[in-house]
PDB file of N, CA and C in Angstrom:
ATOM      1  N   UNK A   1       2.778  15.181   3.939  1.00  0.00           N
ATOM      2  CA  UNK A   1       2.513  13.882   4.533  1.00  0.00           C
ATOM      3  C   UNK A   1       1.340  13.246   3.809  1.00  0.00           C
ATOM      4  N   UNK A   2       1.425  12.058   3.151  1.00  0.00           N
ATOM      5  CA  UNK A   2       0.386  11.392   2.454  1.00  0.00           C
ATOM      6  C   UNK A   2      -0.622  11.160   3.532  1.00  0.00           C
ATOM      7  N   UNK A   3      -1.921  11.391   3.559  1.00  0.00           N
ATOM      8  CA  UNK A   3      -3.146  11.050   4.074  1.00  0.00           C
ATOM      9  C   UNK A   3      -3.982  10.866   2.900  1.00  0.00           C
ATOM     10  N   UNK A   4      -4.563   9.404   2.895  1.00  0.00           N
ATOM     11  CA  UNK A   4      -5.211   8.632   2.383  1.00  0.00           C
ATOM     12  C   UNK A   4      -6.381   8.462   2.855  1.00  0.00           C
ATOM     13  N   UNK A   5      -6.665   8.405   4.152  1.00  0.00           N
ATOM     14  CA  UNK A   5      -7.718   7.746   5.451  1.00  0.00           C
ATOM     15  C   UNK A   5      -8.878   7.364   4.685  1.00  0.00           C
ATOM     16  N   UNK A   6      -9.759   7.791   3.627  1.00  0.00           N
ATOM     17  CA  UNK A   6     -10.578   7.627   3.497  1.00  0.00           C
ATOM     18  C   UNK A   6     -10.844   7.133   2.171  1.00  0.00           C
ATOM     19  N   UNK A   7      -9.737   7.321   1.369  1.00  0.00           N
ATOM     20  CA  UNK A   7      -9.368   7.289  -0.438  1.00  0.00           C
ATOM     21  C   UNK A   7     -10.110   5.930  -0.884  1.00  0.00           C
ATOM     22  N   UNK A   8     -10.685   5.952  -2.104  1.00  0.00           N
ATOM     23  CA  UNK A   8     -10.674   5.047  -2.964  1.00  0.00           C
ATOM     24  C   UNK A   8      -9.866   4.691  -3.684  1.00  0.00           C
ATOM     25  N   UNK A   9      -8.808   3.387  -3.555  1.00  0.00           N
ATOM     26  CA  UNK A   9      -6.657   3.130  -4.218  1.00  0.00           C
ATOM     27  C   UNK A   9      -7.395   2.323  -4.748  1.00  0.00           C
ATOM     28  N   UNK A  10      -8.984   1.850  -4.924  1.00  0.00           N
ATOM     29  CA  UNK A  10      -8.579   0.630  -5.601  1.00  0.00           C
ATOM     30  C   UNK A  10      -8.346   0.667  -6.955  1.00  0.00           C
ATOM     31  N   UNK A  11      -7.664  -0.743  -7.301  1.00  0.00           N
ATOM     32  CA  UNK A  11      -6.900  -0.760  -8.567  1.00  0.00           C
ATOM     33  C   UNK A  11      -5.762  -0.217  -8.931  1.00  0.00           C
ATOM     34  N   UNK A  12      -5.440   0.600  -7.694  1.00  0.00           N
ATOM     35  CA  UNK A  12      -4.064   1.350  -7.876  1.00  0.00           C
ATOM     36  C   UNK A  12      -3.078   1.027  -8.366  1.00  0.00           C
ATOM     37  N   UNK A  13      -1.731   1.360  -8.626  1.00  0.00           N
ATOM     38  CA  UNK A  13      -0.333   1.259  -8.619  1.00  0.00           C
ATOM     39  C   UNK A  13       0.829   1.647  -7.831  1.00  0.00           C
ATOM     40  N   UNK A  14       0.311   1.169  -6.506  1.00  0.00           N
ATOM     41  CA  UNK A  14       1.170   1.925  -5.831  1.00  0.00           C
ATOM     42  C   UNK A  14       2.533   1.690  -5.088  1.00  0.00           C
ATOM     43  N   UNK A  15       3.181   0.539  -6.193  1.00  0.00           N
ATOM     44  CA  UNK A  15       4.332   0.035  -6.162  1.00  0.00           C
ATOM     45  C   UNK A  15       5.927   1.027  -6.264  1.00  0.00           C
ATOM     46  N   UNK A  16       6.543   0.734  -5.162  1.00  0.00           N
ATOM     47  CA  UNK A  16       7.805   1.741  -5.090  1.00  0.00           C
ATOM     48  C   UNK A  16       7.402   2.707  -4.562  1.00  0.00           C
ATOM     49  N   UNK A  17       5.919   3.328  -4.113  1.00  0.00           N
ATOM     50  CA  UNK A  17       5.429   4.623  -3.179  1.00  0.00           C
ATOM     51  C   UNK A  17       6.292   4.596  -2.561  1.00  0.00           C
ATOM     52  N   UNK A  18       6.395   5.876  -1.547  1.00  0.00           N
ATOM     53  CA  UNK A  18       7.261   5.968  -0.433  1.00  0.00           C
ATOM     54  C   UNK A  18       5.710   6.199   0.261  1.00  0.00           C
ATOM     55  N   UNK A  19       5.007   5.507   1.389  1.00  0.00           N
ATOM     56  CA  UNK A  19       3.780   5.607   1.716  1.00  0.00           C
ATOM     57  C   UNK A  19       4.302   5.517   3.768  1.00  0.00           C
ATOM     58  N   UNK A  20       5.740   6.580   3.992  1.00  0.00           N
ATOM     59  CA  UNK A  20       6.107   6.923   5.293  1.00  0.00           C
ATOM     60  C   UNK A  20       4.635   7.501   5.710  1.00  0.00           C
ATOM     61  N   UNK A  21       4.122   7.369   7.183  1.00  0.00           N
ATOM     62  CA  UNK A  21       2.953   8.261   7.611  1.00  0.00           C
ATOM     63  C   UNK A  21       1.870   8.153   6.792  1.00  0.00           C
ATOM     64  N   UNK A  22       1.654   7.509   6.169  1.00  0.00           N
ATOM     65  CA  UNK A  22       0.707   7.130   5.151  1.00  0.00           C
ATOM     66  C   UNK A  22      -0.384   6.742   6.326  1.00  0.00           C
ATOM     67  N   UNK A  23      -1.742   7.176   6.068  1.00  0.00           N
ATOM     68  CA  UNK A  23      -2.943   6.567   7.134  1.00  0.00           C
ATOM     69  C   UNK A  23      -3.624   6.479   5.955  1.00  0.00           C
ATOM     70  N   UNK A  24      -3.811   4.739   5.964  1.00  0.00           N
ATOM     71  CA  UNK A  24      -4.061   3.796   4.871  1.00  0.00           C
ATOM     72  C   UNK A  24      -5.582   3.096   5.846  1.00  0.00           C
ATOM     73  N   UNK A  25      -5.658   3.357   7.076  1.00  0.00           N
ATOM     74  CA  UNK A  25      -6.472   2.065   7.584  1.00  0.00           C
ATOM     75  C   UNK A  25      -7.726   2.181   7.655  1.00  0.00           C
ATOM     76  N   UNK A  26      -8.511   3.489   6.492  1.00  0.00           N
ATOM     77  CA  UNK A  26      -9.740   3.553   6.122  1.00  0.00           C
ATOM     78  C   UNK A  26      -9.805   3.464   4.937  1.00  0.00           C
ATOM     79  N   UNK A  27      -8.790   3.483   3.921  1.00  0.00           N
ATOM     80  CA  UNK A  27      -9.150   3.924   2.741  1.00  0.00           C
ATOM     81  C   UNK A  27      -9.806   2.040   2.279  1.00  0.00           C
ATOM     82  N   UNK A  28      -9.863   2.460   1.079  1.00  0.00           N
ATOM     83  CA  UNK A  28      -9.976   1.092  -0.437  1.00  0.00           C
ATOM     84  C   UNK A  28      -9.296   0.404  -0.864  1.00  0.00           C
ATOM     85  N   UNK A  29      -8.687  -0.203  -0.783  1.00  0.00           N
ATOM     86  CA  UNK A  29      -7.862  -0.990  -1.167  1.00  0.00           C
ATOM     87  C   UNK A  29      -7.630  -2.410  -1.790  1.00  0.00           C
ATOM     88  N   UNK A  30      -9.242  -2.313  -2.453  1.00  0.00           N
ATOM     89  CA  UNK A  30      -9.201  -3.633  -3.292  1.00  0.00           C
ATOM     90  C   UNK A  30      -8.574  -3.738  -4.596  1.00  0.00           C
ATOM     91  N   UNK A  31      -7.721  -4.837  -4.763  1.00  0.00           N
ATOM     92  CA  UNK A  31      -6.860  -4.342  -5.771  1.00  0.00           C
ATOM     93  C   UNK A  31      -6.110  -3.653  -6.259  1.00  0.00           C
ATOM     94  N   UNK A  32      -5.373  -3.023  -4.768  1.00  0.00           N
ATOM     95  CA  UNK A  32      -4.399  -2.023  -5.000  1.00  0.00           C
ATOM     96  C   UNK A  32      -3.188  -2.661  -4.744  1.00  0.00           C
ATOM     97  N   UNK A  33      -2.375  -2.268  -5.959  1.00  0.00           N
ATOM     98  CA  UNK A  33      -0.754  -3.250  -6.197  1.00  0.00           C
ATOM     99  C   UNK A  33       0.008  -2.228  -5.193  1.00  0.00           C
ATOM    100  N   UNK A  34       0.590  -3.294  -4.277  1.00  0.00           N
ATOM    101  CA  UNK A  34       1.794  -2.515  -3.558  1.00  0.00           C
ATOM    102  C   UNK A  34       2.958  -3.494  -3.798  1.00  0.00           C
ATOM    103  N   UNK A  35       4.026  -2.829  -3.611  1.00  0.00           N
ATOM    104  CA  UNK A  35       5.883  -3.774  -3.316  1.00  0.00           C
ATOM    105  C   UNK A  35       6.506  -2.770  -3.464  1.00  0.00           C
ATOM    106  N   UNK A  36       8.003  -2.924  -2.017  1.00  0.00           N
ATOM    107  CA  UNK A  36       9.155  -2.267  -2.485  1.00  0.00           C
ATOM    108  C   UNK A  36       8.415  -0.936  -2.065  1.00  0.00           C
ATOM    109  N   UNK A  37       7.595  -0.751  -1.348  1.00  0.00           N
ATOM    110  CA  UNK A  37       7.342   0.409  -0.249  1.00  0.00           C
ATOM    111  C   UNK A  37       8.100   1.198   0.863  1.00  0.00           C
ATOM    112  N   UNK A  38       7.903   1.716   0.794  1.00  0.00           N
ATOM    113  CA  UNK A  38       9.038   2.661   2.446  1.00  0.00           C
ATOM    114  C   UNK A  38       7.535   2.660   3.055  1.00  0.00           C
ATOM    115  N   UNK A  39       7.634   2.600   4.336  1.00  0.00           N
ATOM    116  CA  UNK A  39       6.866   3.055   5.677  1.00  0.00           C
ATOM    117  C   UNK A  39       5.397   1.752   5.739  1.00  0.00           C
ATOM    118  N   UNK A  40       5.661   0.902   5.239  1.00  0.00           N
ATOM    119  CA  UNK A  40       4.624  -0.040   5.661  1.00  0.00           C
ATOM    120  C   UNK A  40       5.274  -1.463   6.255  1.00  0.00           C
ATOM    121  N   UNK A  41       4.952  -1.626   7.655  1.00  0.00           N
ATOM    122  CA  UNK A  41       5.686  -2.763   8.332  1.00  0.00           C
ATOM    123  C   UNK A  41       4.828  -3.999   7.793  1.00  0.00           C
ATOM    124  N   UNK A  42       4.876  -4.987   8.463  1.00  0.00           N
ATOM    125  CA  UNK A  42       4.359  -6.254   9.101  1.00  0.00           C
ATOM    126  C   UNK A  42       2.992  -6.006   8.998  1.00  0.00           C
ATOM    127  N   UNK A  43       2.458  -5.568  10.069  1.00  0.00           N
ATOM    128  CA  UNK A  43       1.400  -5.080  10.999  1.00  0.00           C
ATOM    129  C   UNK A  43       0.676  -4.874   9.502  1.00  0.00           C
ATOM    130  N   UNK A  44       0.950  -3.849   9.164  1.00  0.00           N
ATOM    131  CA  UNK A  44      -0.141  -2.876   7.887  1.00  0.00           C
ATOM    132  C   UNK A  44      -0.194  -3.620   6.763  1.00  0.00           C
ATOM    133  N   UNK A  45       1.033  -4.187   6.288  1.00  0.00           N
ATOM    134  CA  UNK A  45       0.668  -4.979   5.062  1.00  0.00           C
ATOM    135  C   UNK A  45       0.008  -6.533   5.402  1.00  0.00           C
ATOM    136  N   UNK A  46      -0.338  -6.421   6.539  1.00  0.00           N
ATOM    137  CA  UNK A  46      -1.000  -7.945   6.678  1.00  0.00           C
ATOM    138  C   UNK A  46      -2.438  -7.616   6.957  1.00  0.00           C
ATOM    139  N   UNK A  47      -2.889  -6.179   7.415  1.00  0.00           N
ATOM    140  CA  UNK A  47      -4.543  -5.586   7.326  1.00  0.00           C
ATOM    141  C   UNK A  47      -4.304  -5.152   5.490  1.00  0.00           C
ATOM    142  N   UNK A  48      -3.737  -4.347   5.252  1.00  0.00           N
ATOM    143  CA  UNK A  48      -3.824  -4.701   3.680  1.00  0.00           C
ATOM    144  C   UNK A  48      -4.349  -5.351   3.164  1.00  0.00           C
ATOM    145  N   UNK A  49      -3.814  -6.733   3.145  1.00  0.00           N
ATOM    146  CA  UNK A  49      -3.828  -7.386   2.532  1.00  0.00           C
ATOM    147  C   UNK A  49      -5.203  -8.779   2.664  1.00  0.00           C
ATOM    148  N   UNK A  50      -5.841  -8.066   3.869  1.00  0.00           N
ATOM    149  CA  UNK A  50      -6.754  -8.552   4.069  1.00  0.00           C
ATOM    150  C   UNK A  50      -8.360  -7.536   3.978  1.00  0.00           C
ATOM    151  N   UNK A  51      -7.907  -6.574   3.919  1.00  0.00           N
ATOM    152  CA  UNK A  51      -8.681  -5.720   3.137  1.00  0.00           C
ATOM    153  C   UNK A  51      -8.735  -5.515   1.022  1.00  0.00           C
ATOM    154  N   UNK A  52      -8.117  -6.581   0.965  1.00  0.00           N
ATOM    155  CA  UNK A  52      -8.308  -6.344  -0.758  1.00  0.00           C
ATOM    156  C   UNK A  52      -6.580  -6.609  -1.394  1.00  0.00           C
ATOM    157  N   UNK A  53      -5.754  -5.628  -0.703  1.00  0.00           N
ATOM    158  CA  UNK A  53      -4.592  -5.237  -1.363  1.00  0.00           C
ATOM    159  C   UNK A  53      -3.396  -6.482  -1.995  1.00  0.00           C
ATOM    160  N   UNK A  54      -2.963  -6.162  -3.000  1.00  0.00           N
ATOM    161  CA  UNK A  54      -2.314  -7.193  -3.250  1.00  0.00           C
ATOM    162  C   UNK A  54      -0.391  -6.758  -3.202  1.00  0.00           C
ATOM    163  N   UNK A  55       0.541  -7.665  -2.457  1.00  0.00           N
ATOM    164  CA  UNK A  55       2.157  -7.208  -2.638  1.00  0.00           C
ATOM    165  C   UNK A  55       2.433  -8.033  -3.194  1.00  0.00           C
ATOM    166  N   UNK A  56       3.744  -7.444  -4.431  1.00  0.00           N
ATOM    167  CA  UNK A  56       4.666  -8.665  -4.623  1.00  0.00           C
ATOM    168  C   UNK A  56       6.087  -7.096  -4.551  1.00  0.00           C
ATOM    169  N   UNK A  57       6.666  -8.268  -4.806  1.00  0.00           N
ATOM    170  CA  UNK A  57       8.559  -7.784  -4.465  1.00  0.00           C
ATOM    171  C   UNK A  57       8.631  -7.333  -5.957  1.00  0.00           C
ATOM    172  N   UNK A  58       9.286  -6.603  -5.687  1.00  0.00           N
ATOM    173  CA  UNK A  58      10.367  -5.414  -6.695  1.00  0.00           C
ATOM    174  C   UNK A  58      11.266  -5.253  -6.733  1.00  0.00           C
ATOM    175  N   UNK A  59      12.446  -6.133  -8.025  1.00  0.00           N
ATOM    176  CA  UNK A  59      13.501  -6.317  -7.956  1.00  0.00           C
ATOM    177  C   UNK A  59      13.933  -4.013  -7.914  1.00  0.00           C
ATOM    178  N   UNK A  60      15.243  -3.897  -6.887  1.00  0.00           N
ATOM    179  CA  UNK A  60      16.107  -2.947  -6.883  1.00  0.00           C
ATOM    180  C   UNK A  60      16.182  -2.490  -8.135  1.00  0.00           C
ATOM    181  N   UNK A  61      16.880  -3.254  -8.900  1.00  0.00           N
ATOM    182  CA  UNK A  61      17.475  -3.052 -10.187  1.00  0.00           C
ATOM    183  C   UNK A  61      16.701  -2.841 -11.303  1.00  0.00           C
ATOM    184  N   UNK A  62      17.112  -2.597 -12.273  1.00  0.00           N
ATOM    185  CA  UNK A  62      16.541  -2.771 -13.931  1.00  0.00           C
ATOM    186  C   UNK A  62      15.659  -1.660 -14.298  1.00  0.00           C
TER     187      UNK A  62
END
């Protein structure tokens, strides 16, 4: 089970993670690329994203 709680992501890549159970809501997250995630709703990517993090979409394909 990914536990993060406290991590420094920033600058990460953490696009296409599967971040299920992920406890994200202490870590760093400035400048950490997310999209095209499993296990992050509404709710989390909108504290995300107000903690630093940045999403964009990830085409399926290519």
């Amino acid at each position: 089970m990914p536990f993060f709680s406290s991590a420094d992501l920033s600058d990460a890549n953490l696009k296409s993670a599967d971040l299920t159970n992920a406890q994200l809501s202490r870590a760093i997250v400035d400048n950490t690329q997310f999209g095209d995630n499993s296990g992050i709703d509404e709710s989390m990517k909108g504290d995300l994203i107000k903690r630093g993090a940045m999403f964009e979409d990830v085409p399926g394909d290519s």
